[in-house]
N, C-alpha and C. Protein backbone atom coordinates (compact mmCIF):
# COMPACT_ATOMS: atom_id res chain seq x y z
N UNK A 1 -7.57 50.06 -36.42
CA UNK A 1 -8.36 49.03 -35.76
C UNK A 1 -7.52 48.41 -34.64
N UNK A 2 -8.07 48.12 -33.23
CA UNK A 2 -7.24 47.40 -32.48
C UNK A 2 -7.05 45.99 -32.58
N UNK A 3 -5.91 46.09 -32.07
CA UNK A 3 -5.95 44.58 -31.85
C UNK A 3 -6.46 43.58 -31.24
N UNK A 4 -7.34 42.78 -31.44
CA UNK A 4 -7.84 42.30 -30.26
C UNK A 4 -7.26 40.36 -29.60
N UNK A 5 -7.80 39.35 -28.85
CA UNK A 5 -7.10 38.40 -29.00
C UNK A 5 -7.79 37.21 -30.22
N UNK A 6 -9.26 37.58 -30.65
CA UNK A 6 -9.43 37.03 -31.71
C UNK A 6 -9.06 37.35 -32.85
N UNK A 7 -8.37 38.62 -33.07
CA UNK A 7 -7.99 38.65 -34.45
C UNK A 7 -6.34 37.85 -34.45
N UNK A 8 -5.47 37.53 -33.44
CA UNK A 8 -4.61 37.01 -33.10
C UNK A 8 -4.69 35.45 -33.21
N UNK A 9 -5.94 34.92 -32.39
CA UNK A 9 -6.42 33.50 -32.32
C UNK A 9 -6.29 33.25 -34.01
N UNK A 10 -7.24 34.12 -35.25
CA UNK A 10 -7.49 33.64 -36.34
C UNK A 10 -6.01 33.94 -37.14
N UNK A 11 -4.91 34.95 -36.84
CA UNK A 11 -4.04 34.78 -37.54
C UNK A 11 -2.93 33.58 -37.49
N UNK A 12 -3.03 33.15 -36.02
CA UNK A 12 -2.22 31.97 -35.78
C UNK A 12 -2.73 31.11 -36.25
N UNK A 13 -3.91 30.57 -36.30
CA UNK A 13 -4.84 29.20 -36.68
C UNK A 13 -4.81 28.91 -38.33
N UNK A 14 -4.90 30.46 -38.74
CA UNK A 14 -4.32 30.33 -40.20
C UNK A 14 -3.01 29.89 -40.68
N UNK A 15 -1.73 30.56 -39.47
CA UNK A 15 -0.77 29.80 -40.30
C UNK A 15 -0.40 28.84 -39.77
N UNK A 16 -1.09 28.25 -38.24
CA UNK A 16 -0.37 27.37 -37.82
C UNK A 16 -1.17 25.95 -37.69
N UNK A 17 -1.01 24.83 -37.87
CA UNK A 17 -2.40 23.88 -37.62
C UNK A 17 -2.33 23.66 -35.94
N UNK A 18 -2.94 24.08 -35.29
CA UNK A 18 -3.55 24.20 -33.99
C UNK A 18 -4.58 22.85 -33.41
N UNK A 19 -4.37 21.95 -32.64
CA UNK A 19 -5.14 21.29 -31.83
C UNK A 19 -6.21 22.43 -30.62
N UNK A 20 -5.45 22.91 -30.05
CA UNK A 20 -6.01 23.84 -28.87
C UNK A 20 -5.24 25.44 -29.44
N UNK A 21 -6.09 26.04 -29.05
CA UNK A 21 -5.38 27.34 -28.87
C UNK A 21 -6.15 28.60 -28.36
N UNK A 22 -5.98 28.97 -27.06
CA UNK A 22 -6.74 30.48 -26.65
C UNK A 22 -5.65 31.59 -26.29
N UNK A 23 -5.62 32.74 -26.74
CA UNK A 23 -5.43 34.22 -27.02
C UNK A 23 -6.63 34.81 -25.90
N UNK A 24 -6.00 35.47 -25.03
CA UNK A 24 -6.42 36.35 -23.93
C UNK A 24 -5.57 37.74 -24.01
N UNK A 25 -6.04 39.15 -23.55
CA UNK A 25 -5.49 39.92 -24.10
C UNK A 25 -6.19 41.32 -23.40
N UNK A 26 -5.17 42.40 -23.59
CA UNK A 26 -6.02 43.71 -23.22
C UNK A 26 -5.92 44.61 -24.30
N UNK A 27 -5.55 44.34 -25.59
CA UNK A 27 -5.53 45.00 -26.60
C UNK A 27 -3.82 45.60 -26.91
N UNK A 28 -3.13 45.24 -25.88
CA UNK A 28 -1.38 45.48 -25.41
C UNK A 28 -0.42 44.32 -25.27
N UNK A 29 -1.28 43.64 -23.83
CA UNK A 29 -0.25 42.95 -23.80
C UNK A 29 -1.67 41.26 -24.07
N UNK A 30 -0.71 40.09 -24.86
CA UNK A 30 -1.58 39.07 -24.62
C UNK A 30 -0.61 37.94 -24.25
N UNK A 31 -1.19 37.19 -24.22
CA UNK A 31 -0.89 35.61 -23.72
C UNK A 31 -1.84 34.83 -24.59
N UNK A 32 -0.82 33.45 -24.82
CA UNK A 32 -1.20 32.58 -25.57
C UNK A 32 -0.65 30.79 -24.96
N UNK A 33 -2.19 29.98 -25.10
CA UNK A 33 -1.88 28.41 -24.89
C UNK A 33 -1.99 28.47 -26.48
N UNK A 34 -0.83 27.64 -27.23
CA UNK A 34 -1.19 27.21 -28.62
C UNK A 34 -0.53 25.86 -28.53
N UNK A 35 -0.97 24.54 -29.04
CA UNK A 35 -1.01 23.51 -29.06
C UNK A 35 -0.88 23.20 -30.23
N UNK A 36 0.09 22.45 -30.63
CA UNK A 36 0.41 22.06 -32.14
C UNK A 36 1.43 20.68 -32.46
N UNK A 37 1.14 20.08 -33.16
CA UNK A 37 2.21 19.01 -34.01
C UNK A 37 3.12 19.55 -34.55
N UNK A 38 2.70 20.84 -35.05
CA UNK A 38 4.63 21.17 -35.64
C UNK A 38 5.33 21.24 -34.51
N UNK A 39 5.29 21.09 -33.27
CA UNK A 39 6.41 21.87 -32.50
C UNK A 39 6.73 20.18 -31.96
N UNK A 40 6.69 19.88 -32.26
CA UNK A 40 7.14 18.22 -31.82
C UNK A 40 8.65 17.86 -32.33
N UNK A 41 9.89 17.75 -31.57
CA UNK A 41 10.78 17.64 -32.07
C UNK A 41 11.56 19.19 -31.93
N UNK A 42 10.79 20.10 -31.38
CA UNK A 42 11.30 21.78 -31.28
C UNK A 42 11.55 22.29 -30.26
N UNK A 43 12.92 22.95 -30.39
CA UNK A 43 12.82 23.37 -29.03
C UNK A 43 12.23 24.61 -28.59
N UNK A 44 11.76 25.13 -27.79
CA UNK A 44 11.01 26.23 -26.98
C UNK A 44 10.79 27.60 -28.30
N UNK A 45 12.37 28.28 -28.73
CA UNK A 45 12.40 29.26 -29.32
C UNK A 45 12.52 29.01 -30.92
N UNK A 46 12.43 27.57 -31.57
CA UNK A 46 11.85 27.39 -32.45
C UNK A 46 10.39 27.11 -32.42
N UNK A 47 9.45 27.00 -31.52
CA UNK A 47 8.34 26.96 -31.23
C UNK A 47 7.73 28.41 -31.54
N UNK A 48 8.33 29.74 -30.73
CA UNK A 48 8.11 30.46 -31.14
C UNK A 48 8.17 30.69 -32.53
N UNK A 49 9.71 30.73 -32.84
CA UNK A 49 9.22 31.21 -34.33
C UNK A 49 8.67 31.02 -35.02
N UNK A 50 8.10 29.05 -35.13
CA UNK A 50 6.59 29.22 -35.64
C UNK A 50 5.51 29.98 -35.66
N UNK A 51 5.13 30.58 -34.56
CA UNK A 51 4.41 31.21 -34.30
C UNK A 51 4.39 32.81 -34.61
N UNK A 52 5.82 33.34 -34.71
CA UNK A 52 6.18 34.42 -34.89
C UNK A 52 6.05 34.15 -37.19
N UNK A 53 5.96 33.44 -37.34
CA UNK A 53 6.23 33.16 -38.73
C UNK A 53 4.38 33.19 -38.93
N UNK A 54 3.83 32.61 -38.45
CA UNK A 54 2.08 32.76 -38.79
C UNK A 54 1.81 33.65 -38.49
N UNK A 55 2.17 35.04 -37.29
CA UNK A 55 1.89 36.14 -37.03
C UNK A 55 2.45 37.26 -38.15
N UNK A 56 3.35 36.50 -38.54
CA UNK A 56 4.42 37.64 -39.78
C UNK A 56 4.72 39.22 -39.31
N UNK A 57 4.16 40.11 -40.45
CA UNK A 57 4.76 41.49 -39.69
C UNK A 57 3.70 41.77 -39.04
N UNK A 58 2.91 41.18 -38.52
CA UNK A 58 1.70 41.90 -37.24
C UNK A 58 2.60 42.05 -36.19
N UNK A 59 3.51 41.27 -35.87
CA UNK A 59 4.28 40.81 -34.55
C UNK A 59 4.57 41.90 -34.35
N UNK A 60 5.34 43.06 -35.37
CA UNK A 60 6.04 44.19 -35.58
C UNK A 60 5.62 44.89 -34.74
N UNK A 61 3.71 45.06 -36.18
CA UNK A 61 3.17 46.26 -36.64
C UNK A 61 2.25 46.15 -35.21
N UNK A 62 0.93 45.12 -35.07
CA UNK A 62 0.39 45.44 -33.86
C UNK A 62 0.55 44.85 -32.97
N UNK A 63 1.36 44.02 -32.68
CA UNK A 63 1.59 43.09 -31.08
C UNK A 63 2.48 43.63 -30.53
N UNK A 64 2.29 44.22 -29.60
CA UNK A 64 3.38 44.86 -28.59
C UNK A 64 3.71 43.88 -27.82
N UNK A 65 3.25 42.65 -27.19
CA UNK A 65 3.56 41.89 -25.94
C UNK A 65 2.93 40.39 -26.53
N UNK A 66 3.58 39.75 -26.41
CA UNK A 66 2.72 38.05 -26.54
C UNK A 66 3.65 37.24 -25.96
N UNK A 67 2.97 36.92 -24.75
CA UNK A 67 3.34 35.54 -23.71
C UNK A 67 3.37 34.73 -24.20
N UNK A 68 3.69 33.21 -24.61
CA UNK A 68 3.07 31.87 -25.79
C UNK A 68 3.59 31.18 -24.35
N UNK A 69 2.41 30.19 -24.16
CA UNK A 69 3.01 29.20 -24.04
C UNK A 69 2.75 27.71 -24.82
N UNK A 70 3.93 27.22 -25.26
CA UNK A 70 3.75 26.07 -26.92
C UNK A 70 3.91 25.18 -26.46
N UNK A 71 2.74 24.12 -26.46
CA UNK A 71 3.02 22.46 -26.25
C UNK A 71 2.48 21.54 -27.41
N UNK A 72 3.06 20.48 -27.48
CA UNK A 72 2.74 19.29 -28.29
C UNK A 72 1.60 18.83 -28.22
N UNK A 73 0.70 18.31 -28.48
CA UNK A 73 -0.75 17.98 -28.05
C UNK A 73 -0.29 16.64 -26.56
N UNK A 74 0.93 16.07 -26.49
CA UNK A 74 1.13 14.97 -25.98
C UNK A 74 1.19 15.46 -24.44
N UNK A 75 2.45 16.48 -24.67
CA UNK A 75 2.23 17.46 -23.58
C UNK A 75 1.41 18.25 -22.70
N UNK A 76 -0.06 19.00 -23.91
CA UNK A 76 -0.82 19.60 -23.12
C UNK A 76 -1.67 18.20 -22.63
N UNK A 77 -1.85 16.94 -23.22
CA UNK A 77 -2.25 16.06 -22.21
C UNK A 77 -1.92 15.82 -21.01
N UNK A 78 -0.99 16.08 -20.56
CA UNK A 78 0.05 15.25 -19.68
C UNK A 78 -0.46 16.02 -19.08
């Protein structure tokens, strides 16, 4: 099955609690706005690994490419 960016959107949202978040994608490479309270207090590449931690071994197995970009909800206000 491919990958697509909603099956991505629902694996992050599952592990991560998400204010905003859209997954755009060509089935290769995607990009991600994800917006969250855990990353408050984090810096950039602990941000990721949140994210890399709700993705688990998909990251491995089907994500070849994921852009993130991770803000605080305070931030994506700003």
């Amino acid at each position: 099955m491919a990958t697509t960016p909603e099956l991505i959107h629902g694996y992050i949202s599952k592990g991560l609690e998400c204010t905003h978040l859209e997954v755009e994608g060509d089935g290769q490479h995607f990009t991600a706005v994800i917006v969250s309270p855990a990353f408050g207090g984090k810096s950039r590449i602990q941000r990721h690994q949140l994210v890399y931690g709700a993705l688990g071994e998909r990251m491995r197995e089907e994500i070849h490419a994921l852009s993130m970009k991770t803000l605080t909800p305070d931030e994506y206000q700003g």
